[in-house]
C-alpha atoms as a PDB file:
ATOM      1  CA  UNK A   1       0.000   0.000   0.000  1.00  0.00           C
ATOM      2  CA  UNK A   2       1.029   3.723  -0.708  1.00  0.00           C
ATOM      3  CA  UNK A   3      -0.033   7.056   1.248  1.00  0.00           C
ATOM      4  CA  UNK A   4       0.555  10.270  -0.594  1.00  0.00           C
ATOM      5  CA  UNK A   5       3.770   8.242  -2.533  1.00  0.00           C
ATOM      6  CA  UNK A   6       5.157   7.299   0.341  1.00  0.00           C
ATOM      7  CA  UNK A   7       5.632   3.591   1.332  1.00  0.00           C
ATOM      8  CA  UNK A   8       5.193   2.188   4.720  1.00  0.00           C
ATOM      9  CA  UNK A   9       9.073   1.769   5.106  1.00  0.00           C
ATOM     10  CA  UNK A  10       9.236   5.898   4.900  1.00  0.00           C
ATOM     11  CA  UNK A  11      10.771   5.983   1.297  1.00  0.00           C
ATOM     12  CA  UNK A  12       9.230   7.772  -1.032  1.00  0.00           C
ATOM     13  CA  UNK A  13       8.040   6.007  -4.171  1.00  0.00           C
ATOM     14  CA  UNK A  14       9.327   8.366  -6.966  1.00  0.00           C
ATOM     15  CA  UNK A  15       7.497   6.522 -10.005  1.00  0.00           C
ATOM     16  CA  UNK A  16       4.041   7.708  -7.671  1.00  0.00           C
ATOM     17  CA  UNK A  17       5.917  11.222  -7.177  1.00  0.00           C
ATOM     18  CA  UNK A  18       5.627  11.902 -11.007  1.00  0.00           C
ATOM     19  CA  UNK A  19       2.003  12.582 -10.482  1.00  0.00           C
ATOM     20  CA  UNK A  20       0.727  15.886  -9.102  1.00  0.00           C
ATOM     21  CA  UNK A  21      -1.720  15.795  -6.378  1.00  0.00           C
ATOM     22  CA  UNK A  22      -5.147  17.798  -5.548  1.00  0.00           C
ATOM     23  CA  UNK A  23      -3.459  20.334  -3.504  1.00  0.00           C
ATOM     24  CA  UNK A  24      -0.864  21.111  -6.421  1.00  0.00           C
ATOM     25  CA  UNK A  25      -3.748  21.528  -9.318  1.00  0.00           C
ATOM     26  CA  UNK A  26      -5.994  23.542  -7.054  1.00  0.00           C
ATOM     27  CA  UNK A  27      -3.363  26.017  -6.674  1.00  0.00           C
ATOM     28  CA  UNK A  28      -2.596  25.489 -10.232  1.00  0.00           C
ATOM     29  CA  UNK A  29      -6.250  26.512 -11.138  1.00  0.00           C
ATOM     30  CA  UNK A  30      -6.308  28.969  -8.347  1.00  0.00           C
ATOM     31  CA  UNK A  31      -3.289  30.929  -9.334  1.00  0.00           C
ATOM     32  CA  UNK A  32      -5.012  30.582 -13.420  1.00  0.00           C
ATOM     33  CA  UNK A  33      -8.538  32.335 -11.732  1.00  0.00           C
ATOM     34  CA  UNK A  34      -6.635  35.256 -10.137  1.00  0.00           C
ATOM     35  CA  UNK A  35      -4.227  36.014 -12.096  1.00  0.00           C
ATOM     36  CA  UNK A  36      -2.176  36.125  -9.699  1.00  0.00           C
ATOM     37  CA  UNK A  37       0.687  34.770  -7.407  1.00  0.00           C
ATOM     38  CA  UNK A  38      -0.510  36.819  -4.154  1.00  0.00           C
ATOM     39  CA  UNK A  39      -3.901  36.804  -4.508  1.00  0.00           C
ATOM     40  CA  UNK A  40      -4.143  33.330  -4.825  1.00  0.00           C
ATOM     41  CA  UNK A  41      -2.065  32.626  -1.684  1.00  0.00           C
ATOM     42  CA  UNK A  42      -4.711  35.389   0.246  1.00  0.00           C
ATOM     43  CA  UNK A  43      -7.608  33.052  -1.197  1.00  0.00           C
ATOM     44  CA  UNK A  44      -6.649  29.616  -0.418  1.00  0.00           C
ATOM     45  CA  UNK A  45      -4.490  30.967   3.147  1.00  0.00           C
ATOM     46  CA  UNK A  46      -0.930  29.702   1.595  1.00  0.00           C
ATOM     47  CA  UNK A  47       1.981  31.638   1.772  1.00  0.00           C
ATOM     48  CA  UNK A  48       3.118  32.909  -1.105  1.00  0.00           C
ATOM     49  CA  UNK A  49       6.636  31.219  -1.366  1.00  0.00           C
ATOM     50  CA  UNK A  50       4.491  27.910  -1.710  1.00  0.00           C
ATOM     51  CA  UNK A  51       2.395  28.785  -4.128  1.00  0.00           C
ATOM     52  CA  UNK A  52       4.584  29.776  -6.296  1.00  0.00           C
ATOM     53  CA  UNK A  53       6.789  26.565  -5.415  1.00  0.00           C
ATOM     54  CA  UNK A  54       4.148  24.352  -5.921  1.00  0.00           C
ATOM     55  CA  UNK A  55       3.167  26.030  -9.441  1.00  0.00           C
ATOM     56  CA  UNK A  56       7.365  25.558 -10.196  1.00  0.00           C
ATOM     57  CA  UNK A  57       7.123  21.882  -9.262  1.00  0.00           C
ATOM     58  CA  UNK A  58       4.220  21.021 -10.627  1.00  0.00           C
ATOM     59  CA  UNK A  59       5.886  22.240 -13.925  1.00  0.00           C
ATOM     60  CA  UNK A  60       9.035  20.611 -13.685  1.00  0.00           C
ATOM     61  CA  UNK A  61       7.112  16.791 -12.805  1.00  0.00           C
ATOM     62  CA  UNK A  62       5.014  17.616 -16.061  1.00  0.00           C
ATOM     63  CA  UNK A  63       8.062  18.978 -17.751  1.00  0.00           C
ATOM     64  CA  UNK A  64       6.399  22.126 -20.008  1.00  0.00           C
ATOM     65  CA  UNK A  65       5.619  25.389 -18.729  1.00  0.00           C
ATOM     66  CA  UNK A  66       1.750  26.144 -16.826  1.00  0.00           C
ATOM     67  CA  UNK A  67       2.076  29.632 -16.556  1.00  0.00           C
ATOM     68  CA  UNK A  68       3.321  32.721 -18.429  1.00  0.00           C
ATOM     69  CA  UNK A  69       4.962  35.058 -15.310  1.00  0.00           C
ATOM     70  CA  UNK A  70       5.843  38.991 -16.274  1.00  0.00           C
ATOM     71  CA  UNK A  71       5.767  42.111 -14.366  1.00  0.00           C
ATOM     72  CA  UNK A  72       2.439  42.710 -15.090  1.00  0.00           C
ATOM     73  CA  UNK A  73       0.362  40.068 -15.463  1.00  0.00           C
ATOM     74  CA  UNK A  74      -0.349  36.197 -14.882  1.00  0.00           C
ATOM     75  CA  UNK A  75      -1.950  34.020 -17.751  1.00  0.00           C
ATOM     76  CA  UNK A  76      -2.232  30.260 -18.812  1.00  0.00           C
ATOM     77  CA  UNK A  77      -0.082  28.656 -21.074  1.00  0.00           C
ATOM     78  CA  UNK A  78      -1.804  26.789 -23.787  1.00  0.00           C
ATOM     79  CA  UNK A  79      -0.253  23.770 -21.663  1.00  0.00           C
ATOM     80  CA  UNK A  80      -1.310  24.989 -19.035  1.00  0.00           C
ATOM     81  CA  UNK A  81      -5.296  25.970 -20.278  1.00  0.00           C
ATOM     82  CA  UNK A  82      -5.418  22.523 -21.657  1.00  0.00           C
ATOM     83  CA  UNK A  83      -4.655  21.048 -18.060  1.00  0.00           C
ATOM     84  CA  UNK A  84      -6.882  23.312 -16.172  1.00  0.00           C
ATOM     85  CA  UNK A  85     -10.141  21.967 -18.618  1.00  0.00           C
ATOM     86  CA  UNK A  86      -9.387  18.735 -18.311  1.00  0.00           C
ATOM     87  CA  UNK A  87      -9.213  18.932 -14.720  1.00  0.00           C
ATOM     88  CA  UNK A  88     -11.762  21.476 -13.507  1.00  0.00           C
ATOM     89  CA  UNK A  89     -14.536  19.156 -13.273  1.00  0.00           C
ATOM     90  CA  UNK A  90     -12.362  16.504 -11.144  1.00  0.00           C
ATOM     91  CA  UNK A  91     -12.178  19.576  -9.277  1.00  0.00           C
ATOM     92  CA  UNK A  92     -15.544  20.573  -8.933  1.00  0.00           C
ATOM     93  CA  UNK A  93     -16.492  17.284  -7.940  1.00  0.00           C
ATOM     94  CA  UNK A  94     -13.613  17.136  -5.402  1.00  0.00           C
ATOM     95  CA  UNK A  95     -14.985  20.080  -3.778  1.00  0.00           C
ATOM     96  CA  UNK A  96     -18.660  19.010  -3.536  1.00  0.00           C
ATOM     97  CA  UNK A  97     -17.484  15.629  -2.123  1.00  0.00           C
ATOM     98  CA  UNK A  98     -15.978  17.251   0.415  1.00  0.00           C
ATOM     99  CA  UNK A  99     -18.309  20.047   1.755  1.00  0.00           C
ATOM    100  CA  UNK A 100     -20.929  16.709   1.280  1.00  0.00           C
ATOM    101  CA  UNK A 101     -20.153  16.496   4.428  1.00  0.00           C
ATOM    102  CA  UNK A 102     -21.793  19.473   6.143  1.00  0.00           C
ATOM    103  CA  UNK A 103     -25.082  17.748   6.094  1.00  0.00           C
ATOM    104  CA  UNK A 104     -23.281  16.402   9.509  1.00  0.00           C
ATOM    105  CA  UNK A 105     -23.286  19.737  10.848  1.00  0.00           C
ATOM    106  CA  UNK A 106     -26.262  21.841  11.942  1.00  0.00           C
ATOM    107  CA  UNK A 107     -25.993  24.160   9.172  1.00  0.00           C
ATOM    108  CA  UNK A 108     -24.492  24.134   5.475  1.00  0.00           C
ATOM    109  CA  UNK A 109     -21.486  25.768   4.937  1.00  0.00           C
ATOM    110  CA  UNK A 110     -18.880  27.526   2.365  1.00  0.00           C
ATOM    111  CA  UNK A 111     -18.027  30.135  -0.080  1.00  0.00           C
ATOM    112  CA  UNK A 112     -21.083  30.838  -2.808  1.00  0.00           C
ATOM    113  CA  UNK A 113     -20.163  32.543  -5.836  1.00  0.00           C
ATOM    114  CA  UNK A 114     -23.021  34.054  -8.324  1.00  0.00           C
ATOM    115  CA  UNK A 115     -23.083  35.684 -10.782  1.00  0.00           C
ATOM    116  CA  UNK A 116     -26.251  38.216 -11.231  1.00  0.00           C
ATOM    117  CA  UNK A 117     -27.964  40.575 -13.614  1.00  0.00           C
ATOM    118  CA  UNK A 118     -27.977  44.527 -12.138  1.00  0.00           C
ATOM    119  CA  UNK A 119     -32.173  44.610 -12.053  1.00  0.00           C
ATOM    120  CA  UNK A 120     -31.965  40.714 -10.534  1.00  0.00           C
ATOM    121  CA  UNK A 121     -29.915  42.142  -7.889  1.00  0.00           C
ATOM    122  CA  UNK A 122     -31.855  45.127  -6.819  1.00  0.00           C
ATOM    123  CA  UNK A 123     -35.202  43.236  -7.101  1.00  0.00           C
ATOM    124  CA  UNK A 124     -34.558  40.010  -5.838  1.00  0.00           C
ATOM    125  CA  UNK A 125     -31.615  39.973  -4.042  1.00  0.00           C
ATOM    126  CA  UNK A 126     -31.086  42.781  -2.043  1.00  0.00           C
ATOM    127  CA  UNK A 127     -33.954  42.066   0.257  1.00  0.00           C
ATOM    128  CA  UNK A 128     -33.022  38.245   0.832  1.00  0.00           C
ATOM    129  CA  UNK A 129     -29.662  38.615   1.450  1.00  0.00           C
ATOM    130  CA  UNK A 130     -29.858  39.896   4.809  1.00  0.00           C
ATOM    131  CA  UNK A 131     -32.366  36.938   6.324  1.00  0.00           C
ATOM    132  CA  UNK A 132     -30.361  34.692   3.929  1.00  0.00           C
ATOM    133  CA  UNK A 133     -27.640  34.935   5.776  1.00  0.00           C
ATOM    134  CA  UNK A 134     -28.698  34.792   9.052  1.00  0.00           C
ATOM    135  CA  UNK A 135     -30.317  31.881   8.490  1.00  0.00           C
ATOM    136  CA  UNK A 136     -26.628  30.489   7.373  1.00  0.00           C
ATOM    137  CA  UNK A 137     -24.831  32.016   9.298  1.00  0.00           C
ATOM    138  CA  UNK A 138     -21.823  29.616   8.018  1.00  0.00           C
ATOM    139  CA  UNK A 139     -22.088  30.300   4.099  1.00  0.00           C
ATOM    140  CA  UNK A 140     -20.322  33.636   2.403  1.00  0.00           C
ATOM    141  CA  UNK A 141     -21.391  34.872  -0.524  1.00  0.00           C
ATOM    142  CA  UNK A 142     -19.507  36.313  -3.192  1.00  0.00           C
ATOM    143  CA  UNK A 143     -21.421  38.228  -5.702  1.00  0.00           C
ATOM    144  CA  UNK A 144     -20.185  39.866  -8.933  1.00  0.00           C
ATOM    145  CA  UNK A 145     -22.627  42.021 -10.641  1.00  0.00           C
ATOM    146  CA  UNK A 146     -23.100  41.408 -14.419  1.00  0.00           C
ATOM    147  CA  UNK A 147     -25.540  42.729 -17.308  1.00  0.00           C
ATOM    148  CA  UNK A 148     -24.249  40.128 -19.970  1.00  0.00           C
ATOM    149  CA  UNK A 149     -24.958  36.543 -20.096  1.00  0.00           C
ATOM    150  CA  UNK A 150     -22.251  35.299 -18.090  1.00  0.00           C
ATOM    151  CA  UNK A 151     -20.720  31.184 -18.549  1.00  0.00           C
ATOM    152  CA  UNK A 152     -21.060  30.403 -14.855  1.00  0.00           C
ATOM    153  CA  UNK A 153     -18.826  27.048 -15.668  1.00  0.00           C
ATOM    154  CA  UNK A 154     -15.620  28.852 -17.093  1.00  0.00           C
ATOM    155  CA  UNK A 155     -16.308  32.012 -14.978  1.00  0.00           C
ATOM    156  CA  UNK A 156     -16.416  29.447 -11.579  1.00  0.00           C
ATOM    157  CA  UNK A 157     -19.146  30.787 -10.379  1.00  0.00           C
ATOM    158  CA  UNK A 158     -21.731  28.449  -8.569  1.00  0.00           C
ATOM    159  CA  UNK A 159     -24.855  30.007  -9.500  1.00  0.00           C
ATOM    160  CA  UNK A 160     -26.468  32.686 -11.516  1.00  0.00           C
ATOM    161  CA  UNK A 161     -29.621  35.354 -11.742  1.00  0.00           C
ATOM    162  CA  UNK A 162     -31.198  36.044 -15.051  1.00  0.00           C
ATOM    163  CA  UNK A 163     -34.707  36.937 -16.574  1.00  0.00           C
ATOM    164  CA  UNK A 164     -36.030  33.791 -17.795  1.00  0.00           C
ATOM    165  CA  UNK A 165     -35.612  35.022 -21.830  1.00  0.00           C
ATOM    166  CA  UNK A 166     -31.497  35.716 -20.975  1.00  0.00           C
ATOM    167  CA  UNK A 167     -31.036  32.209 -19.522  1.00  0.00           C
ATOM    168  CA  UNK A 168     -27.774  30.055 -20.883  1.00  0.00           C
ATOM    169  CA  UNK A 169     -28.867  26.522 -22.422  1.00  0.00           C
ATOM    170  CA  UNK A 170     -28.123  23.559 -20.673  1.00  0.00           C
ATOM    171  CA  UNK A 171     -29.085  24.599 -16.909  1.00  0.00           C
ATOM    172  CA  UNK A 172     -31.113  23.774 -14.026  1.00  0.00           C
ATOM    173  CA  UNK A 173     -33.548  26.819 -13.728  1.00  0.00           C
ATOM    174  CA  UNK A 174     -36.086  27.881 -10.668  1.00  0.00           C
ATOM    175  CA  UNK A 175     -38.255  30.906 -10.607  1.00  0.00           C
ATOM    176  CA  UNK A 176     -37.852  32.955  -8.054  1.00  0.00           C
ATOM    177  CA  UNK A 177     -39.921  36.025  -9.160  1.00  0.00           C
ATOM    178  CA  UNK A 178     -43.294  36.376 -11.158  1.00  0.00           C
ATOM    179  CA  UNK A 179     -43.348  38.224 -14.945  1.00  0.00           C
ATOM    180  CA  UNK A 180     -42.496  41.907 -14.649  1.00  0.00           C
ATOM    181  CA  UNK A 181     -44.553  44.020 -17.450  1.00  0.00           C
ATOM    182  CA  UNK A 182     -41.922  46.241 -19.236  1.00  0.00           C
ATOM    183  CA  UNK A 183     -42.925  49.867 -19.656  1.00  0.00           C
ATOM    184  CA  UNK A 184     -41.642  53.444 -21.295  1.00  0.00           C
ATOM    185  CA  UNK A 185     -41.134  56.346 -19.183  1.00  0.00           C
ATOM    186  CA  UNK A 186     -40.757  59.692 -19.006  1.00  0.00           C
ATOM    187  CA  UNK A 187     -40.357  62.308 -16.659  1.00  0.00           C
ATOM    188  CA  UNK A 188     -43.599  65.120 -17.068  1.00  0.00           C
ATOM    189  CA  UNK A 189     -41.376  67.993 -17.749  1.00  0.00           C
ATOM    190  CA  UNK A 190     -39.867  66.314 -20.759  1.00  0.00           C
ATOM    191  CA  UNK A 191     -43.235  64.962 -21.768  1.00  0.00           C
ATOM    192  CA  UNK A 192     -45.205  68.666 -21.621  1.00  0.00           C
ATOM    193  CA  UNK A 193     -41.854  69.899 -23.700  1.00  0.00           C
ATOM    194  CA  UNK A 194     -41.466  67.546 -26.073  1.00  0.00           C
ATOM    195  CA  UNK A 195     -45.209  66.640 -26.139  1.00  0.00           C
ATOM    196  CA  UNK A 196     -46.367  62.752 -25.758  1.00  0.00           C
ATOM    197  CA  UNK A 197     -45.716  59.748 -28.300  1.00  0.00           C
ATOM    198  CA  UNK A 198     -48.858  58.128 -28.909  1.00  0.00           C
ATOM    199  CA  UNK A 199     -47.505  55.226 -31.268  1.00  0.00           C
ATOM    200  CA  UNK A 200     -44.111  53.862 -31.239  1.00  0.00           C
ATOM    201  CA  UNK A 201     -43.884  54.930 -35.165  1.00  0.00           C
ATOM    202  CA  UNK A 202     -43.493  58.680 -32.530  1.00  0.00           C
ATOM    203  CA  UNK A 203     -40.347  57.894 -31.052  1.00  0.00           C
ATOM    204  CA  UNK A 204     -38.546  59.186 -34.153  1.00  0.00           C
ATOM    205  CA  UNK A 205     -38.715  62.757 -33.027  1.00  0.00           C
ATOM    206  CA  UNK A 206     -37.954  61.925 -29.449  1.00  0.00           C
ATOM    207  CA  UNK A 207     -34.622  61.032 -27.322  1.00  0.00           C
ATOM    208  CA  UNK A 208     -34.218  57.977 -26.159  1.00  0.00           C
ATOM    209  CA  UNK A 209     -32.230  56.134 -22.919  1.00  0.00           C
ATOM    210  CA  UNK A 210     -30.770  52.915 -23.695  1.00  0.00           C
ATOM    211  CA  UNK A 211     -29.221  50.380 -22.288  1.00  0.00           C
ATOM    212  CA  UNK A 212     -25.370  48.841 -23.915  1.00  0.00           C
ATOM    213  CA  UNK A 213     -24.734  45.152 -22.209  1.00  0.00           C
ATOM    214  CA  UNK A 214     -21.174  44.113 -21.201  1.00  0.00           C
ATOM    215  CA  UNK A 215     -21.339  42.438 -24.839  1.00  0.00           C
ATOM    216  CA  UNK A 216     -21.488  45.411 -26.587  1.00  0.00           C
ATOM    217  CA  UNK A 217     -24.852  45.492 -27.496  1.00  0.00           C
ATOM    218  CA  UNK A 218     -27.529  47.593 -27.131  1.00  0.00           C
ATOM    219  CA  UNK A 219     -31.023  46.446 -25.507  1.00  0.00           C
ATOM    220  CA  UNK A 220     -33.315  46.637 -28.053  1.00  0.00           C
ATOM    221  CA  UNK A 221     -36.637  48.870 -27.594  1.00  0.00           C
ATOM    222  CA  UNK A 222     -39.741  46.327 -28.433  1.00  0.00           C
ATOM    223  CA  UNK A 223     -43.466  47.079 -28.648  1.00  0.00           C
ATOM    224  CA  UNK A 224     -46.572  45.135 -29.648  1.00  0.00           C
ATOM    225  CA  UNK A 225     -47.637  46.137 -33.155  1.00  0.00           C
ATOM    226  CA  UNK A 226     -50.598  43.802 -35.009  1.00  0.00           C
ATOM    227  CA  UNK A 227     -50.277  41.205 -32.437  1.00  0.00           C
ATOM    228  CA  UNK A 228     -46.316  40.580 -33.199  1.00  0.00           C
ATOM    229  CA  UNK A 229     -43.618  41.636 -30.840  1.00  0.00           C
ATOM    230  CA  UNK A 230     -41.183  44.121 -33.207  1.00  0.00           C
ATOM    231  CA  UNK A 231     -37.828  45.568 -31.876  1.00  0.00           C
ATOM    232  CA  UNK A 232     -37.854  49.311 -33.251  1.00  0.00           C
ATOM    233  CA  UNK A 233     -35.470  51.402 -33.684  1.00  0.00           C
ATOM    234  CA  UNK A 234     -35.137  54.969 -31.593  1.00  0.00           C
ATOM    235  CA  UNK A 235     -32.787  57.644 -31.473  1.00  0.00           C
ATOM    236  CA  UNK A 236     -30.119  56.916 -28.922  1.00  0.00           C
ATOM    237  CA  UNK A 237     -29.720  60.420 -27.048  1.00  0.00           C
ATOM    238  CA  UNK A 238     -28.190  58.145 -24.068  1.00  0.00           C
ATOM    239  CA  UNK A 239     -26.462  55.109 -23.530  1.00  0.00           C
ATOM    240  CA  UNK A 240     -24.893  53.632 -20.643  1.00  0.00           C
ATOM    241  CA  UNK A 241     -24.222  50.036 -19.012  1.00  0.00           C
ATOM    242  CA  UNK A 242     -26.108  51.252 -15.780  1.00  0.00           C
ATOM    243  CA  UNK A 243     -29.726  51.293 -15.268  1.00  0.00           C
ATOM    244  CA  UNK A 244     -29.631  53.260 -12.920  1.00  0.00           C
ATOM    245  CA  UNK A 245     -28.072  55.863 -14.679  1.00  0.00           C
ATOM    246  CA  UNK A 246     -30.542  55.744 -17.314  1.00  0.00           C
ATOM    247  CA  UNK A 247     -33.254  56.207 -14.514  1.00  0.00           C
ATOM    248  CA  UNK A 248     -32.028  59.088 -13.127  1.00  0.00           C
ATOM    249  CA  UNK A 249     -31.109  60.882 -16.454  1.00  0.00           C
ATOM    250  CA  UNK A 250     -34.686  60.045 -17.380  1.00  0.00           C
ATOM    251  CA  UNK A 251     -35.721  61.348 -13.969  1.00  0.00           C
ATOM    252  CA  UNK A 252     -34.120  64.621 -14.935  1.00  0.00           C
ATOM    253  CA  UNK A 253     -35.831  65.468 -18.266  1.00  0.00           C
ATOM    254  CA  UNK A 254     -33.310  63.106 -20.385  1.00  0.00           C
ATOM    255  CA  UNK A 255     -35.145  61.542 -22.311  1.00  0.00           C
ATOM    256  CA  UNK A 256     -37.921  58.278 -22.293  1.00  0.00           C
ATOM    257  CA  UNK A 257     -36.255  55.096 -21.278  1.00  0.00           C
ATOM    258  CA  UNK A 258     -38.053  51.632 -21.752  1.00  0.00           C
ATOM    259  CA  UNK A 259     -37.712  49.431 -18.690  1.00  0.00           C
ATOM    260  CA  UNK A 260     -38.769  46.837 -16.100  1.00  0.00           C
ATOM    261  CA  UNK A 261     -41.712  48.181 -14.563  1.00  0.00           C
ATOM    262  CA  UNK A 262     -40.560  47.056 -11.305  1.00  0.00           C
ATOM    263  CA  UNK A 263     -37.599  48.896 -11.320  1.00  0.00           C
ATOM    264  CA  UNK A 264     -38.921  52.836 -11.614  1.00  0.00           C
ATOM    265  CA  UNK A 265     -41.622  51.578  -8.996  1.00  0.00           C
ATOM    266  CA  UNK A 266     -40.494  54.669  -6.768  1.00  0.00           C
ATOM    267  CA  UNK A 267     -40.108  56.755  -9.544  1.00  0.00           C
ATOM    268  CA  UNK A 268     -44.019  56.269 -10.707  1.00  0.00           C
ATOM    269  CA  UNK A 269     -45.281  56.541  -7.270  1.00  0.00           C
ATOM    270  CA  UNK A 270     -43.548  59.759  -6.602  1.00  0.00           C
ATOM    271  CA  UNK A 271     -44.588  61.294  -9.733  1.00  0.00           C
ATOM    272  CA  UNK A 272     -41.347  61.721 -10.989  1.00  0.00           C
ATOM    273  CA  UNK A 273     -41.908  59.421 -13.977  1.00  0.00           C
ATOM    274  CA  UNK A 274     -44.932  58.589 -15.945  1.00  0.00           C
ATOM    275  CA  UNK A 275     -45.376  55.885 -18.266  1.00  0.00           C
ATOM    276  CA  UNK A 276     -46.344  56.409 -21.933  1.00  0.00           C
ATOM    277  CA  UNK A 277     -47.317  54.265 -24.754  1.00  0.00           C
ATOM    278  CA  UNK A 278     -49.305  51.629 -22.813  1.00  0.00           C
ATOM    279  CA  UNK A 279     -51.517  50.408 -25.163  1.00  0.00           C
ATOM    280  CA  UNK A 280     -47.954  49.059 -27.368  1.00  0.00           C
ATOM    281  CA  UNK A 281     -46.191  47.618 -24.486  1.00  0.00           C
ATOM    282  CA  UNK A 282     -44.358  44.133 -25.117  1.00  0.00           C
ATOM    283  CA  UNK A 283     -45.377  40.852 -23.512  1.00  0.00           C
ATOM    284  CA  UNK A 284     -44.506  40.824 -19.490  1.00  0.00           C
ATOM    285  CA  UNK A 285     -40.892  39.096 -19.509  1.00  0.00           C
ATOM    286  CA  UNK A 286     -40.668  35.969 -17.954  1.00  0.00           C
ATOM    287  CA  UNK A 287     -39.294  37.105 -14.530  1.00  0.00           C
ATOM    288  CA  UNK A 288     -36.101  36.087 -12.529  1.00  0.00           C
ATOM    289  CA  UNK A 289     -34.578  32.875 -12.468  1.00  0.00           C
ATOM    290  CA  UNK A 290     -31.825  31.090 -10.668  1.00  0.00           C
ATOM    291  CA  UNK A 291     -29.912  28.673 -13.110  1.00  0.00           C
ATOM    292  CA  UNK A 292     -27.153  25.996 -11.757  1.00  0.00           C
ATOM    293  CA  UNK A 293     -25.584  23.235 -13.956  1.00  0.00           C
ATOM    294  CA  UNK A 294     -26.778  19.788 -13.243  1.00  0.00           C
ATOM    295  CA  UNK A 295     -24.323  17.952 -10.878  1.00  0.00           C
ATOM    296  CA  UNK A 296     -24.223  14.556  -9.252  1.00  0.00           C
ATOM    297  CA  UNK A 297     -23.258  16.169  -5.798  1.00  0.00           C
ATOM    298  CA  UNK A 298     -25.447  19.699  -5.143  1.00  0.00           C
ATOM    299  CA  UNK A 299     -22.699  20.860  -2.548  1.00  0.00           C
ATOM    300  CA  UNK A 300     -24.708  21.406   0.717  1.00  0.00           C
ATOM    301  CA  UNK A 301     -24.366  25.243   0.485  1.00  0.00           C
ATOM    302  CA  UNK A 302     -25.998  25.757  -3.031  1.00  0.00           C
ATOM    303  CA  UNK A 303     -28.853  23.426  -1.871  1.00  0.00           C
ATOM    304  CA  UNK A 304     -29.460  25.691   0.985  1.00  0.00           C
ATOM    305  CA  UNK A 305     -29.198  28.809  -1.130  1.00  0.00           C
ATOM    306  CA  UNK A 306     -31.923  27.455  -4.026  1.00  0.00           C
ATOM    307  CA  UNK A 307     -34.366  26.286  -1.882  1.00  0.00           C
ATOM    308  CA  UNK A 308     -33.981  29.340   0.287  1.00  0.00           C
ATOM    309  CA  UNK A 309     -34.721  31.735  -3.184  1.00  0.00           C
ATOM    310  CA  UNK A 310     -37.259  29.583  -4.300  1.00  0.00           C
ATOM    311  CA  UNK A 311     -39.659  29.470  -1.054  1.00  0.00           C
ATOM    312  CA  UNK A 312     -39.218  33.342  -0.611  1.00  0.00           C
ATOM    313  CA  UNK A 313     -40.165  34.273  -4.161  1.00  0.00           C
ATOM    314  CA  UNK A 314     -42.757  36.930  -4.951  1.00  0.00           C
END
């Protein structure tokens, strides 16, 4: 029998030393995701002298190069990218197996990372986090805001928040809001000014807010017309990655912006906006979802985090 290459007589076995252990790739791919030597030693709680000895070690066993090193910057080798796909998933499932294991404890445990959509996050999450995690008190959450459709496998993130229509293929999906009606809006001093649109054919000789994703595109503006859902084209006085931006410049006399209904909620009740061209609004979209790939082991944590969304949805 063998233990970590070495043999019961204390001598270490070098044909078993050729291969790399857990440890040494999860640096590996740790060092890969941070692009970086020190951060990765602050994230798993190394020291940096063995981080970057295990990275050297690991490529002199394998013999080629992981890791490109200058001044400025940390990235993959195509040796090294090649390794790191091959062995994520071992990793992921290395991982789960082991945090399997807080279903001995009273309460799940571990670091959550999602990914989420700006308008999922002020909706949806910002009033469950708080009871969220006092109810688990033992989970941490690490959330990186996103507008674009985000690959929550390469980006190693455990989870993500999407409307339903913006959802990657392949995933485990649950509700956790109803459909949110979409609406255009307008503050009244822009509207008295620049007088009201009362088809969508109107918007020509008005400025518009929109919104560019992290991809580069722009959200399209789309209305009802004949029973058919038709993207139109507006005149682009605005355009920023923030929504909330866009709601405040429309707030001050901007311009109309098309939006979630649910996010100028304020906005209408105050009076400071006022919706127009209800009669040519777009189907409601589908609402938020949380999306997960399938896995044979749920880790403990990310069970406790879906159910949680999904029995405190509105």
């Amino acid at each position: 029998m063998r233990e970590s290459g070495i043999g019961y007589s204390g001598k270490r076995n070098s044909a078993a030393m050729k291969l790399p252990d857990i440890v040494e790739v999860r640096t590996l791919a740790t060092v890969m995701e941070q692009k970086s030597f020190t951060k990765a030693a602050r994230h798993l709680g190394f020291s940096l002298t063995r981080v970057s000895g295990s990275v050297r070690e690991l490529e002199e066993r394998l013999g080629v190069r992981l890791i490109e090193r200058t001044t400025r910057s940390v990235e993959p080798t195509p040796a090294g990218e090649h390794l790191l796909n091959l062995m994520r998933p071992i990793l992921t499932e290395y991982e789960a197996a082991l945090e399997s294991t807080s279903v001995f404890r009273d309460k799940p445990a571990g670091l959550l990372r999602l990914t989420v959509a700006p308008s999922a996050a002020e909706l949806v999450l910002a009033r469950l986090l708080a009871p969220f995690l006092a109810a688990y008190p033992d989970i941490e959450l690490d959330i990186s805001v996103d507008n674009g459709v985000v690959d929550i496998v390469s980006g190693h993130f455990d989870a993500g928040i999407r409307l339903g229509n913006h959802l990657p293929q392949d995933m485990i999906s649950v509700r956790i809001s109803k459909r949110i009606p979409f609406v255009v809006v307008a503050a009244p001093g822009y509207l008295s000014l620049r007088g009201v649109p009362m088809t969508p054919r109107d918007l020509a000789k008005h400025a518009c807010l929109s919104v560019r994703l992290s991809s580069g595109a722009v959200m399209p503006w789309r209305f009802t017309v004949d029973g058919r859902t038709v993207e139109v084209q507006v005149n682009e006085r605005l355009t920023a990655t923030s929504i909330r931006v866009q709601i405040a410049a429309a707030v001050g006399g901007s311009g109309l912006f098309q939006i979630l209904q649910d996010m100028v909620a304020h906005e209408l009740a105050a009076g400071d906006l006022t919706t127009v061209l209800d009669d040519w609004a777009p189907p409601a979209c589908e609402g938020f979802f949380l999306y997960y790939t399938s896995r044979r082991q749920m880790r403990p944590a990310l069970r406790a985090f879906v159910d949680f969304m999904r029995d405190h949805r509105h």
